[in-house]
C-alpha atoms as a PDB file:
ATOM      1  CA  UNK A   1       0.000   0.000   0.000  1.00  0.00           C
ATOM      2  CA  UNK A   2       1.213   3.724  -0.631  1.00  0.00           C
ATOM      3  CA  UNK A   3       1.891   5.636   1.844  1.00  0.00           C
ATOM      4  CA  UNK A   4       1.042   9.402   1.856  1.00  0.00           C
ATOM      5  CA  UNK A   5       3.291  12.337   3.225  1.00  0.00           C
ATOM      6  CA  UNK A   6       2.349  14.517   6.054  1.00  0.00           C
ATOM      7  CA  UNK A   7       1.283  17.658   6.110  1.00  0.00           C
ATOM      8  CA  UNK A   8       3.928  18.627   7.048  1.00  0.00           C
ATOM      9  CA  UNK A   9       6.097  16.893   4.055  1.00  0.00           C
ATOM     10  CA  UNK A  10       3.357  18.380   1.617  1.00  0.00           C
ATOM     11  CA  UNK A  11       4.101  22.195   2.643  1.00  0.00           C
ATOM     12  CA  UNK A  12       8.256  21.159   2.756  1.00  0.00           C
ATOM     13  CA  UNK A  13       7.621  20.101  -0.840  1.00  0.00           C
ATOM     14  CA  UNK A  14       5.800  22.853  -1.908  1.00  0.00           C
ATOM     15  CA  UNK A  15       7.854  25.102   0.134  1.00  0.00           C
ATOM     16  CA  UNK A  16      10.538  23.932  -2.505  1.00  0.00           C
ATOM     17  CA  UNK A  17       8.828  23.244  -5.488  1.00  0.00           C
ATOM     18  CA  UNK A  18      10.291  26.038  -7.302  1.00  0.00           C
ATOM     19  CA  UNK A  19      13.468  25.736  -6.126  1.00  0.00           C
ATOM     20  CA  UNK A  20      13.741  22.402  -7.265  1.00  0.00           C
ATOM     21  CA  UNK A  21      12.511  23.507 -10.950  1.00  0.00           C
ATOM     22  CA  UNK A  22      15.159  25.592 -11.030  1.00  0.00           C
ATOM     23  CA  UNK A  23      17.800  23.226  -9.656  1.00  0.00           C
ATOM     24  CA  UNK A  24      17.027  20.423 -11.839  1.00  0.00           C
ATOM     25  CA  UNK A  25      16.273  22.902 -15.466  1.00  0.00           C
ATOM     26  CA  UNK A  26      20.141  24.255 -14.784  1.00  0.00           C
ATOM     27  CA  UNK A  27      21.238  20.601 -14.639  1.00  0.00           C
ATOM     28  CA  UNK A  28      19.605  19.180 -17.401  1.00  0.00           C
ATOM     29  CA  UNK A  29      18.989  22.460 -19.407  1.00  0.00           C
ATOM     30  CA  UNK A  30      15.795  21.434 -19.910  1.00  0.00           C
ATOM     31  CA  UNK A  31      12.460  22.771 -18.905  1.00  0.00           C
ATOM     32  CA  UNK A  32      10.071  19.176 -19.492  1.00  0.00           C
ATOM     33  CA  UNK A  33      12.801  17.289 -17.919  1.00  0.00           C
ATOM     34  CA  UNK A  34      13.279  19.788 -15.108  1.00  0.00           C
ATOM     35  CA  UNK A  35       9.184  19.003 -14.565  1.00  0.00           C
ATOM     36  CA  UNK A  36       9.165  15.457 -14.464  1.00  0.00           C
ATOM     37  CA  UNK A  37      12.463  15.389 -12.266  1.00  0.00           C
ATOM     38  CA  UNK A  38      10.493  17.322  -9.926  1.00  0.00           C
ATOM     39  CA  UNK A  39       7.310  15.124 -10.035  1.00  0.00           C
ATOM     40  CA  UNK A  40       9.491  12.040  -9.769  1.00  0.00           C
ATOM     41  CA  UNK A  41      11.218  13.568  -6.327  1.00  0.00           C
ATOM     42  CA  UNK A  42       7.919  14.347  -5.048  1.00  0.00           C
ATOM     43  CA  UNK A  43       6.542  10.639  -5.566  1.00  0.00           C
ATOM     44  CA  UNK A  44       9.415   9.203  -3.656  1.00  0.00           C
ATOM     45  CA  UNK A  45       8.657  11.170  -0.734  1.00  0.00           C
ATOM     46  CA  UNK A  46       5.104   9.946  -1.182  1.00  0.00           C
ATOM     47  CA  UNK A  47       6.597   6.232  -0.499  1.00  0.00           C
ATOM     48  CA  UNK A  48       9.265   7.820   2.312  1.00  0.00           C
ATOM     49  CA  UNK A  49       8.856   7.802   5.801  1.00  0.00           C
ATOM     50  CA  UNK A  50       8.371  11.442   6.354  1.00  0.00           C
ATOM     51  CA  UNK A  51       9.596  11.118  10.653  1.00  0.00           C
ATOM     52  CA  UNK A  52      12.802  10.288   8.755  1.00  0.00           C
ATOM     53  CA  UNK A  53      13.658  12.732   7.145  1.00  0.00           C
ATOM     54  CA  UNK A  54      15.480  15.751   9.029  1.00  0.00           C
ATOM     55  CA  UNK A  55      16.102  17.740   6.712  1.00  0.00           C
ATOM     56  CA  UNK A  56      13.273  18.502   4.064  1.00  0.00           C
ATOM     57  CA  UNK A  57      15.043  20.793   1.598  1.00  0.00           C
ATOM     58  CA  UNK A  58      18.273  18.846   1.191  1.00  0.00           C
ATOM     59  CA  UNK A  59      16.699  15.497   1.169  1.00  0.00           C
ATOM     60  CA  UNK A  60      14.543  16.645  -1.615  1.00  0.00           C
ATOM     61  CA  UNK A  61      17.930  18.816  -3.357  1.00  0.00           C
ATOM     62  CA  UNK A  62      19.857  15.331  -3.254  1.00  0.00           C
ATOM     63  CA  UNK A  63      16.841  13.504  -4.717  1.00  0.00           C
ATOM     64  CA  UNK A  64      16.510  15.663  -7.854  1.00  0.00           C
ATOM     65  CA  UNK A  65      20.500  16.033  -7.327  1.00  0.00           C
ATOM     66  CA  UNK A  66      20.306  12.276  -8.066  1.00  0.00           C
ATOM     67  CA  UNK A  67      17.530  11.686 -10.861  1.00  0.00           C
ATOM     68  CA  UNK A  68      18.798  14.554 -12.772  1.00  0.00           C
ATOM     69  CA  UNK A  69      22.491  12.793 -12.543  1.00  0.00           C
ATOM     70  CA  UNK A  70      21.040  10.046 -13.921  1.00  0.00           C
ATOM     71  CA  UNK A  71      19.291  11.680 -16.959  1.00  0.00           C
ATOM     72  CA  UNK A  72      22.422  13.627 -17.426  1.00  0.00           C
ATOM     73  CA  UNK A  73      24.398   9.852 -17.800  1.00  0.00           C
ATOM     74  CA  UNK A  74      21.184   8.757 -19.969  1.00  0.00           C
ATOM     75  CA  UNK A  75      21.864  11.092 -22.298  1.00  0.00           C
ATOM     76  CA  UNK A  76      25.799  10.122 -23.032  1.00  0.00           C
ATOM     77  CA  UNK A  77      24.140   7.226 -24.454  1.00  0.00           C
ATOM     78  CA  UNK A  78      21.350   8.886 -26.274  1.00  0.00           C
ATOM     79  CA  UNK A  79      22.512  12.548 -26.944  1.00  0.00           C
ATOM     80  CA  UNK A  80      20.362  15.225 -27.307  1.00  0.00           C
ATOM     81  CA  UNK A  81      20.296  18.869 -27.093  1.00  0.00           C
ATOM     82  CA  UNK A  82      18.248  19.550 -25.150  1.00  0.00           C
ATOM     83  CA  UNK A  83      18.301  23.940 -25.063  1.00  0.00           C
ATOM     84  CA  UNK A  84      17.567  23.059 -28.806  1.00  0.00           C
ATOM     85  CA  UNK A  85      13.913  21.602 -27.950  1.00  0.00           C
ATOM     86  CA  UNK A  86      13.463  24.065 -25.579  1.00  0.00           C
ATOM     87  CA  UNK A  87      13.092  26.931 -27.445  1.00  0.00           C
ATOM     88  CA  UNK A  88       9.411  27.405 -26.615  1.00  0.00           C
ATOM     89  CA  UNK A  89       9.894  27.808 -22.870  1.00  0.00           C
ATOM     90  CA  UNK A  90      12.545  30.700 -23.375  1.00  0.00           C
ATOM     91  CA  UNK A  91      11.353  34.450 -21.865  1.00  0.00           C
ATOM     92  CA  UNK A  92      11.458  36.865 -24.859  1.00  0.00           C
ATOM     93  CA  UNK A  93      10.771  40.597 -23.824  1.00  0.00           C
ATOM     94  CA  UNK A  94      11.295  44.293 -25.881  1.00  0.00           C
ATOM     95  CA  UNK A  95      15.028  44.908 -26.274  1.00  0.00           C
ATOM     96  CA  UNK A  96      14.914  48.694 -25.748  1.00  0.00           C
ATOM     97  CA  UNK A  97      18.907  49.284 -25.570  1.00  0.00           C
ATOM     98  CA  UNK A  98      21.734  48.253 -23.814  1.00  0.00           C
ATOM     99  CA  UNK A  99      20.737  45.269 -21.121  1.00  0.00           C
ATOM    100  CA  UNK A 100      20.914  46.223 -17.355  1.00  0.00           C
ATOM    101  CA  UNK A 101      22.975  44.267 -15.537  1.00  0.00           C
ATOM    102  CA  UNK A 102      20.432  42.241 -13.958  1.00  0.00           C
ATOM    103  CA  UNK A 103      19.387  41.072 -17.463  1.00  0.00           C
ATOM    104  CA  UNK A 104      23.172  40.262 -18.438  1.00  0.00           C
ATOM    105  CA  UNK A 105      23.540  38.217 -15.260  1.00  0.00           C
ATOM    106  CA  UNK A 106      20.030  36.589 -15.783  1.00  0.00           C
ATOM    107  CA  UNK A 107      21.184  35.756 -19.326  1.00  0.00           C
ATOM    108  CA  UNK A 108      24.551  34.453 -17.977  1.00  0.00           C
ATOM    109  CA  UNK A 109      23.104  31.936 -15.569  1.00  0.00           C
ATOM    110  CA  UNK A 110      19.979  30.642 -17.193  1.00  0.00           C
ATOM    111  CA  UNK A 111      20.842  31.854 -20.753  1.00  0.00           C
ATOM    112  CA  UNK A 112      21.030  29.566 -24.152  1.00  0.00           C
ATOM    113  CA  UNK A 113      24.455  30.671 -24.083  1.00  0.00           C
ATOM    114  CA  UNK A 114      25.330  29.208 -20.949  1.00  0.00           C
ATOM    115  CA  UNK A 115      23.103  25.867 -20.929  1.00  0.00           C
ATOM    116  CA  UNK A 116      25.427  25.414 -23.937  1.00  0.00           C
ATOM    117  CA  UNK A 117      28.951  25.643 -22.039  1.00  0.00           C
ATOM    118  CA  UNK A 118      27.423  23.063 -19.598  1.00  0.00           C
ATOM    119  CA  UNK A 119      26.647  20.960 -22.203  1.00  0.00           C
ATOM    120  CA  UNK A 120      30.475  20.598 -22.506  1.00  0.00           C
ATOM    121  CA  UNK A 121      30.759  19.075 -18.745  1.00  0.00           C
ATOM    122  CA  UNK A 122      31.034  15.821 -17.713  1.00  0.00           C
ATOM    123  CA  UNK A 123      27.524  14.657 -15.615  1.00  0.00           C
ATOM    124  CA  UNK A 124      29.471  14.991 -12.213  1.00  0.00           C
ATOM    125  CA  UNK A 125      31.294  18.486 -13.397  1.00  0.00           C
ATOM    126  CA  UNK A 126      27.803  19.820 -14.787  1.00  0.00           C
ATOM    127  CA  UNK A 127      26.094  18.627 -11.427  1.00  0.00           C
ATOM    128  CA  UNK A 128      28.847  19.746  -9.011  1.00  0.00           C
ATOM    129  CA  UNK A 129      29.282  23.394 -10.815  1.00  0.00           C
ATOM    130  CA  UNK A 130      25.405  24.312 -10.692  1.00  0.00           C
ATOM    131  CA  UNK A 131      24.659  22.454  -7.358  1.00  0.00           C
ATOM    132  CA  UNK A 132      27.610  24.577  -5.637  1.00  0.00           C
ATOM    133  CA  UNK A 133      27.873  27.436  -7.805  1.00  0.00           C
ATOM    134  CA  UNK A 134      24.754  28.398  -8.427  1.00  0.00           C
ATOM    135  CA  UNK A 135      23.229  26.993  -5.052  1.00  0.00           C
ATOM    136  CA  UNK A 136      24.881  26.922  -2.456  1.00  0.00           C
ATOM    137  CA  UNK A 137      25.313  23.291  -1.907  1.00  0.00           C
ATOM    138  CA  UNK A 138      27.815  22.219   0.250  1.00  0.00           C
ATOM    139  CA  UNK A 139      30.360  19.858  -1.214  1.00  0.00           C
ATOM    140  CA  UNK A 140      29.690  17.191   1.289  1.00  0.00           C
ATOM    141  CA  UNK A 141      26.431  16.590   0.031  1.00  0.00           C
ATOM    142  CA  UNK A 142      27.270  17.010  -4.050  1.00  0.00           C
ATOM    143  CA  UNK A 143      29.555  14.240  -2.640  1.00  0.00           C
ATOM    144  CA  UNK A 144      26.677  12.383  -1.363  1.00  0.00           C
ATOM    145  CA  UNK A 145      24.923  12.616  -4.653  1.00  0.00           C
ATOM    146  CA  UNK A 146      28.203  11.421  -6.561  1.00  0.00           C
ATOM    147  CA  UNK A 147      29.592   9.070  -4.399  1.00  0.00           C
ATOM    148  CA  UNK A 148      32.471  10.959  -3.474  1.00  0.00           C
ATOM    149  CA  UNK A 149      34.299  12.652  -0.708  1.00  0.00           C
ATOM    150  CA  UNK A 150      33.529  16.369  -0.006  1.00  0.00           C
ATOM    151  CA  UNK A 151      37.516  16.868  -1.049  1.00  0.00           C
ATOM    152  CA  UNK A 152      37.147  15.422  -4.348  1.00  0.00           C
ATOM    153  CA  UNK A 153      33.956  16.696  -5.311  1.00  0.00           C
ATOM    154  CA  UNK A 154      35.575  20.381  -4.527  1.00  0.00           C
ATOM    155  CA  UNK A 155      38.518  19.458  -7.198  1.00  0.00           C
ATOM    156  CA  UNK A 156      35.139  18.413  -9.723  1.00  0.00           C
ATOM    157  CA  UNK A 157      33.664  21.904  -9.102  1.00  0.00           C
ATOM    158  CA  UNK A 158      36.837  23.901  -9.538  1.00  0.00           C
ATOM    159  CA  UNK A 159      37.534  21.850 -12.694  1.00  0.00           C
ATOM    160  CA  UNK A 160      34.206  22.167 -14.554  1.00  0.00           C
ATOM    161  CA  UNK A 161      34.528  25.806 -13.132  1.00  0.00           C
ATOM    162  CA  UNK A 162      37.820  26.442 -15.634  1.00  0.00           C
ATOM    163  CA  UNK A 163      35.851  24.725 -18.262  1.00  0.00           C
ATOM    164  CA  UNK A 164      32.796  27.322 -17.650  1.00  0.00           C
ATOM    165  CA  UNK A 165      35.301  30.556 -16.912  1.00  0.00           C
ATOM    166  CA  UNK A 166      36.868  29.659 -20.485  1.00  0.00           C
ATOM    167  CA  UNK A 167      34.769  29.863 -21.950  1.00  0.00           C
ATOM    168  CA  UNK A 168      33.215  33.002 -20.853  1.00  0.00           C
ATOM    169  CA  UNK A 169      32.677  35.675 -23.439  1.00  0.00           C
ATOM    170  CA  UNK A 170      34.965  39.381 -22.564  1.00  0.00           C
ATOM    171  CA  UNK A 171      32.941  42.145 -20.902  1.00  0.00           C
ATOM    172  CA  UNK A 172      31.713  43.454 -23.939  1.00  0.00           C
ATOM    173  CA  UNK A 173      30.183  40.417 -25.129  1.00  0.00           C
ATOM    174  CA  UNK A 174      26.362  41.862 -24.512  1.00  0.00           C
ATOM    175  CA  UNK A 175      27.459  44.651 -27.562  1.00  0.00           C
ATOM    176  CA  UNK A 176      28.993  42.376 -29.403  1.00  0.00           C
ATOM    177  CA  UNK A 177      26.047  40.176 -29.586  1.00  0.00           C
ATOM    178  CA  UNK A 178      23.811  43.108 -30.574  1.00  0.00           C
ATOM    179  CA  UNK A 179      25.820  44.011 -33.585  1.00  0.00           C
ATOM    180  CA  UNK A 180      26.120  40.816 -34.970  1.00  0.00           C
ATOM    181  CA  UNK A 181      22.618  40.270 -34.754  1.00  0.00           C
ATOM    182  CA  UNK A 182      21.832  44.017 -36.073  1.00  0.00           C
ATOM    183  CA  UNK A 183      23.958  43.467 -38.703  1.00  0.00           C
ATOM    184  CA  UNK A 184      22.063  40.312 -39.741  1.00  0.00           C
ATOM    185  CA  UNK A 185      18.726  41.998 -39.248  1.00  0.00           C
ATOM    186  CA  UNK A 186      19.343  45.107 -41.807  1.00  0.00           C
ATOM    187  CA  UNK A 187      21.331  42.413 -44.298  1.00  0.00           C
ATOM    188  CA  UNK A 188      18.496  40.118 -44.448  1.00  0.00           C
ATOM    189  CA  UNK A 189      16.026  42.685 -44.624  1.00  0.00           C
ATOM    190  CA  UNK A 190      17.795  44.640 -47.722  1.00  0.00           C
ATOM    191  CA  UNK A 191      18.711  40.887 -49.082  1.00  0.00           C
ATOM    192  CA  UNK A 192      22.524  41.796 -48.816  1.00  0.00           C
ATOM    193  CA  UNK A 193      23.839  38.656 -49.647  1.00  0.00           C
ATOM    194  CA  UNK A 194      27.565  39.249 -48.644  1.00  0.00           C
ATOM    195  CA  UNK A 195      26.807  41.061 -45.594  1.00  0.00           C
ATOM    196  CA  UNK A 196      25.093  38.035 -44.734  1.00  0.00           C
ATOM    197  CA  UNK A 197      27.824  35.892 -45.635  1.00  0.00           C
ATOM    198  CA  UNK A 198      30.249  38.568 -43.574  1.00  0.00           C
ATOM    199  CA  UNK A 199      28.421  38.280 -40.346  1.00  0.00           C
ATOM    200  CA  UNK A 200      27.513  34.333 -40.620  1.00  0.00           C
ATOM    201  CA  UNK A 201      30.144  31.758 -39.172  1.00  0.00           C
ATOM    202  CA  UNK A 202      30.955  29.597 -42.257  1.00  0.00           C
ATOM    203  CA  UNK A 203      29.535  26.578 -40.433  1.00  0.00           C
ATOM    204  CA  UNK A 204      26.421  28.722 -39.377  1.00  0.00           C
ATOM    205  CA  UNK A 205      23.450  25.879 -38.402  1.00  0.00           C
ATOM    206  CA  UNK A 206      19.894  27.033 -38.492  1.00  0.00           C
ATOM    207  CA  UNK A 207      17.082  25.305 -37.337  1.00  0.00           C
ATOM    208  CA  UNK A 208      13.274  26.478 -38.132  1.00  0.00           C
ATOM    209  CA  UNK A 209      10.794  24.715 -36.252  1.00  0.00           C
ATOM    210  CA  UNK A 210       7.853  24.555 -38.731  1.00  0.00           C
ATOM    211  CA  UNK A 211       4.155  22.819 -38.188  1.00  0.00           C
ATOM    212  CA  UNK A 212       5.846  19.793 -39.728  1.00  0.00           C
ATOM    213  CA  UNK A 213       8.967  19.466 -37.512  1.00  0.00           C
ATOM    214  CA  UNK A 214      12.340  21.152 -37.359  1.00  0.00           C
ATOM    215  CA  UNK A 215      14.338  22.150 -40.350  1.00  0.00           C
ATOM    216  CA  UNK A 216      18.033  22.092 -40.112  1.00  0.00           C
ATOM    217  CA  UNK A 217      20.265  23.900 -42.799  1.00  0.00           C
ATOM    218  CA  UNK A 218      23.820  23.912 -42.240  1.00  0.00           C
ATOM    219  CA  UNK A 219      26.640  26.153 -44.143  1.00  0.00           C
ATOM    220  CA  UNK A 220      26.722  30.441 -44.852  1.00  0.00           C
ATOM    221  CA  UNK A 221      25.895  30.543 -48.161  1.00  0.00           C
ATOM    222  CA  UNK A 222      22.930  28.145 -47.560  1.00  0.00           C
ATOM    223  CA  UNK A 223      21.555  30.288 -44.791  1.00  0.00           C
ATOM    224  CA  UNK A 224      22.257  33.650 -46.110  1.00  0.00           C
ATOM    225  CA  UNK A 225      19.920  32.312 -49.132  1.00  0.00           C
ATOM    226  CA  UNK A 226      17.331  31.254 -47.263  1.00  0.00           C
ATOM    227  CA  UNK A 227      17.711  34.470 -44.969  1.00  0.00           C
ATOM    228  CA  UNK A 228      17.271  36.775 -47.954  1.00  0.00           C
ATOM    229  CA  UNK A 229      13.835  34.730 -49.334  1.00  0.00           C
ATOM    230  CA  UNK A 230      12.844  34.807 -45.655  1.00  0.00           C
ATOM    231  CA  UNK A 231      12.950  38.815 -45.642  1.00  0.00           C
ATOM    232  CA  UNK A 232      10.485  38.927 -48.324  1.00  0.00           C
ATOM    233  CA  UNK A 233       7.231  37.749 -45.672  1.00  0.00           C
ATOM    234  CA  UNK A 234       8.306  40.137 -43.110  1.00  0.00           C
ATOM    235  CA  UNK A 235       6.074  43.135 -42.425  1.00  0.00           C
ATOM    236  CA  UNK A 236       7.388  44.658 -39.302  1.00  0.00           C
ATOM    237  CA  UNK A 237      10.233  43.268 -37.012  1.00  0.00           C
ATOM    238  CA  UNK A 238      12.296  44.362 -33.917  1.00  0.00           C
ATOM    239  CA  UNK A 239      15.035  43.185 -31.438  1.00  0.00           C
ATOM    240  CA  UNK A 240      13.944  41.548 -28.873  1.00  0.00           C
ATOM    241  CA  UNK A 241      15.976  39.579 -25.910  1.00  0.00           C
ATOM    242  CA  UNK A 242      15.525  35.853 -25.520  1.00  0.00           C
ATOM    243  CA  UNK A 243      16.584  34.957 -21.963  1.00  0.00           C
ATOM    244  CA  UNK A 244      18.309  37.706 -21.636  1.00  0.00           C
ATOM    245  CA  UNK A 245      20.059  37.822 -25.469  1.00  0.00           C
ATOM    246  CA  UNK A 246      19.925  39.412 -28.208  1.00  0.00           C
ATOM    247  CA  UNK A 247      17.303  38.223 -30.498  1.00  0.00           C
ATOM    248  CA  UNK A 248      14.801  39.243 -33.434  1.00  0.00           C
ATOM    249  CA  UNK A 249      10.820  38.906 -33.690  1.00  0.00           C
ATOM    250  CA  UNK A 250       8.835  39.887 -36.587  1.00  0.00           C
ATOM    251  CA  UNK A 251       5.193  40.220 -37.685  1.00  0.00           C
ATOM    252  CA  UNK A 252       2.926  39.855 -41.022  1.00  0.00           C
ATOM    253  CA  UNK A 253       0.805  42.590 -42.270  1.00  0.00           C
ATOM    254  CA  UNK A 254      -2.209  41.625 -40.350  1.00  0.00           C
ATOM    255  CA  UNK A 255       0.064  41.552 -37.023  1.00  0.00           C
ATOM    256  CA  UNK A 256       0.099  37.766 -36.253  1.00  0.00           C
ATOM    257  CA  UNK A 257       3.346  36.547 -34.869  1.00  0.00           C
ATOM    258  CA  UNK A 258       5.663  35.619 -37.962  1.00  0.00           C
ATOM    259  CA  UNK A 259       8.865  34.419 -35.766  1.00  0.00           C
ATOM    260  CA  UNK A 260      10.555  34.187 -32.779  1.00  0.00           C
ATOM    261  CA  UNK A 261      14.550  33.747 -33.370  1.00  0.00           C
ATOM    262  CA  UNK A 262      17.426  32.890 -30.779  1.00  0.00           C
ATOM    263  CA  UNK A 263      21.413  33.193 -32.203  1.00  0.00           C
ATOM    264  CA  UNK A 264      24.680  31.678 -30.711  1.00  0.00           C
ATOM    265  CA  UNK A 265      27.360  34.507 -31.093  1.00  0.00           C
ATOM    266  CA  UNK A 266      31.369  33.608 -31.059  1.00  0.00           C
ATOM    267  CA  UNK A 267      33.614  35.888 -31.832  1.00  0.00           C
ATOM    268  CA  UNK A 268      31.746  38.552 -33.461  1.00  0.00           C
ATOM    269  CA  UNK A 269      30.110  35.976 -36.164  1.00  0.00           C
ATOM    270  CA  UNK A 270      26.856  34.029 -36.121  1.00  0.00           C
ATOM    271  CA  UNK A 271      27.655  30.508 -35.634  1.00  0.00           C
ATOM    272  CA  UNK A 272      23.738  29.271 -34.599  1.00  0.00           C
ATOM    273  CA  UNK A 273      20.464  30.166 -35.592  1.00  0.00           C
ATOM    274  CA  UNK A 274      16.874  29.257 -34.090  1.00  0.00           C
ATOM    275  CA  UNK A 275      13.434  30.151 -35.759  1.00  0.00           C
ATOM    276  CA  UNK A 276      10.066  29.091 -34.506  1.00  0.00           C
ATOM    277  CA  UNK A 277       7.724  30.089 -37.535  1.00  0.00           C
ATOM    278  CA  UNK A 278       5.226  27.127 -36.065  1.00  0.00           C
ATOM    279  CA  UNK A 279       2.149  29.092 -35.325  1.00  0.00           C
ATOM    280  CA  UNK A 280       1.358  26.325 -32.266  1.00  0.00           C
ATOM    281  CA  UNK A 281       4.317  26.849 -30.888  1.00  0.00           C
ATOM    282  CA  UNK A 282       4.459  30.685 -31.026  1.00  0.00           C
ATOM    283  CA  UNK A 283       1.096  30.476 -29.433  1.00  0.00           C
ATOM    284  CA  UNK A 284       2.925  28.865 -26.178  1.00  0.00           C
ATOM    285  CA  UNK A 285       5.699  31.693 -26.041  1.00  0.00           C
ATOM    286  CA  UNK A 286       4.194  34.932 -24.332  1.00  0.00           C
ATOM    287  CA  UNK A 287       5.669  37.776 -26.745  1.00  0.00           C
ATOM    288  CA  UNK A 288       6.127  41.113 -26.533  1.00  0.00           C
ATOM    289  CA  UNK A 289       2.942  43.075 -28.144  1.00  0.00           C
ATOM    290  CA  UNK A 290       3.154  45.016 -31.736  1.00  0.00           C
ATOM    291  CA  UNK A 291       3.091  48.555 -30.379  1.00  0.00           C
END
């Protein structure tokens, strides 16, 4: 027979519940994942003991420390990119200028741009570096989670932590990002082929996610072309920041929601493009209004 939690176990869970979301969707990058992480902690503390538990908040941190480790090590041996599919959960707001720093450290520590970095960690590096970075987590219980001692979990954390720090854009990344994407904006919009090319990586891949599934081109001169024909359906568009970078959004002539688009910046040059044209899935992203 199941048991049920306590009251008391109830309001420790939902005292947590968001906390946990955001602990598990840093790990795993990944906002459905992040969900049913959550809803798998909170049925095994529908089957615990809750007089056993001391500690409500970092029982349930190492239990979603634990199942997320797990889909991390799942996915070595199906990979997936995951901030790819999640392109519909991203916050897109008005980019009126220069971000604030709030909105460049929001973008630094949930952005696309970082869930990417992470993406280069090891499970244990990726789970150590958010758990104590970003957290607060004290190494002895990462350790816990990784089956290792408080000392050697510290040396994981300050190793994935070189990994993130080097790959960490200058200062002036948040401008440089803006121009690149400016620069694609006005070239696709006057169908300047070779100020496409100039401002695409060579290896540029763009995905559209259409009603019938995603697209994927891959190469400059493919994705200038199709930028240019794209241009041609646009009535109206303006910056706009997805999680906290620079981004475009455009409308039709009757004001409906054309696309949404997300870009990967290195180096001054456009090496990633993401487009939801899929009216369904534009529907599920709240965006700015046409003024």
């Amino acid at each position: 027979m199941t048991a049920h939690p306590s009251g008391l176990a109830t309001e420790a869970f939902e005292a947590q519940r968001d906390r946990l979301r955001a602990v598990a969707y840093r790990v795993l990058g990944s906002h459905a994942d992040a969900e049913d992480v959550v809803q798998e902690a909170w049925m095994r503390l529908v089957r615990q003991d809750a007089a056993t538990i001391g500690n409500p908040a970092g029982w349930l941190t190492t239990v979603v420390g634990r199942i997320s480790l797990d889909v991390l090590r799942s996915r070595q041996v199906r990979p997936e990119t995951a901030y790819e599919q999640e392109f519909v959960n991203l916050v897109v707001t008005p980019d009126d200028g220069p971000a604030p720093d709030e909105q460049v450290a929001l973008a630094d520590s949930v952005g696309l741009a970082l869930l990417i970095v992470l993406d280069s960690l090891t499970p244990s590096e990726r789970l150590a570096f958010v758990l104590h970075d970003m957290f607060a987590v004290p190494f002895q219980e990462i350790g816990q989670i990784l089956g290792k001692s408080a000392d050697a979990t510290k040396m994981v954390a300050s190793r994935a932590r070189r990994k993130v720090h080097a790959t960490d854009r200058p200062a002036g990344r948040g401008r440089e990002h803006r121009l690149a994407v400016q620069a694609f904006g006005a070239a696709a919009l006057s169908g300047d082929f070779e100020a496409l090319l100039r401002v695409l990586d060579p290896n540029v891949k763009l995905t559209v996610d259409t009603p019938d599934g995603p697209v994927v081109t891959i190469g400059s001169t493919k994705v200038a072309a199709g930028a240019r024909m794209f241009s041609g359906e646009i009535a109206r568009q303006r910056p706009v920041l997805v999680n906290g970078i620079p981004g475009h959004m455009s409308w039709g002539p009757d004001g409906r929601p054309l696309s949404a688009i997300a870009f990967t910046i290195a180096e001054g040059r456009i090496t990633g493009i993401h487009i939801v044209v899929d009216p369904a899935k534009l529907a599920s992203v709240h965006l700015p209004a046409l003024d």
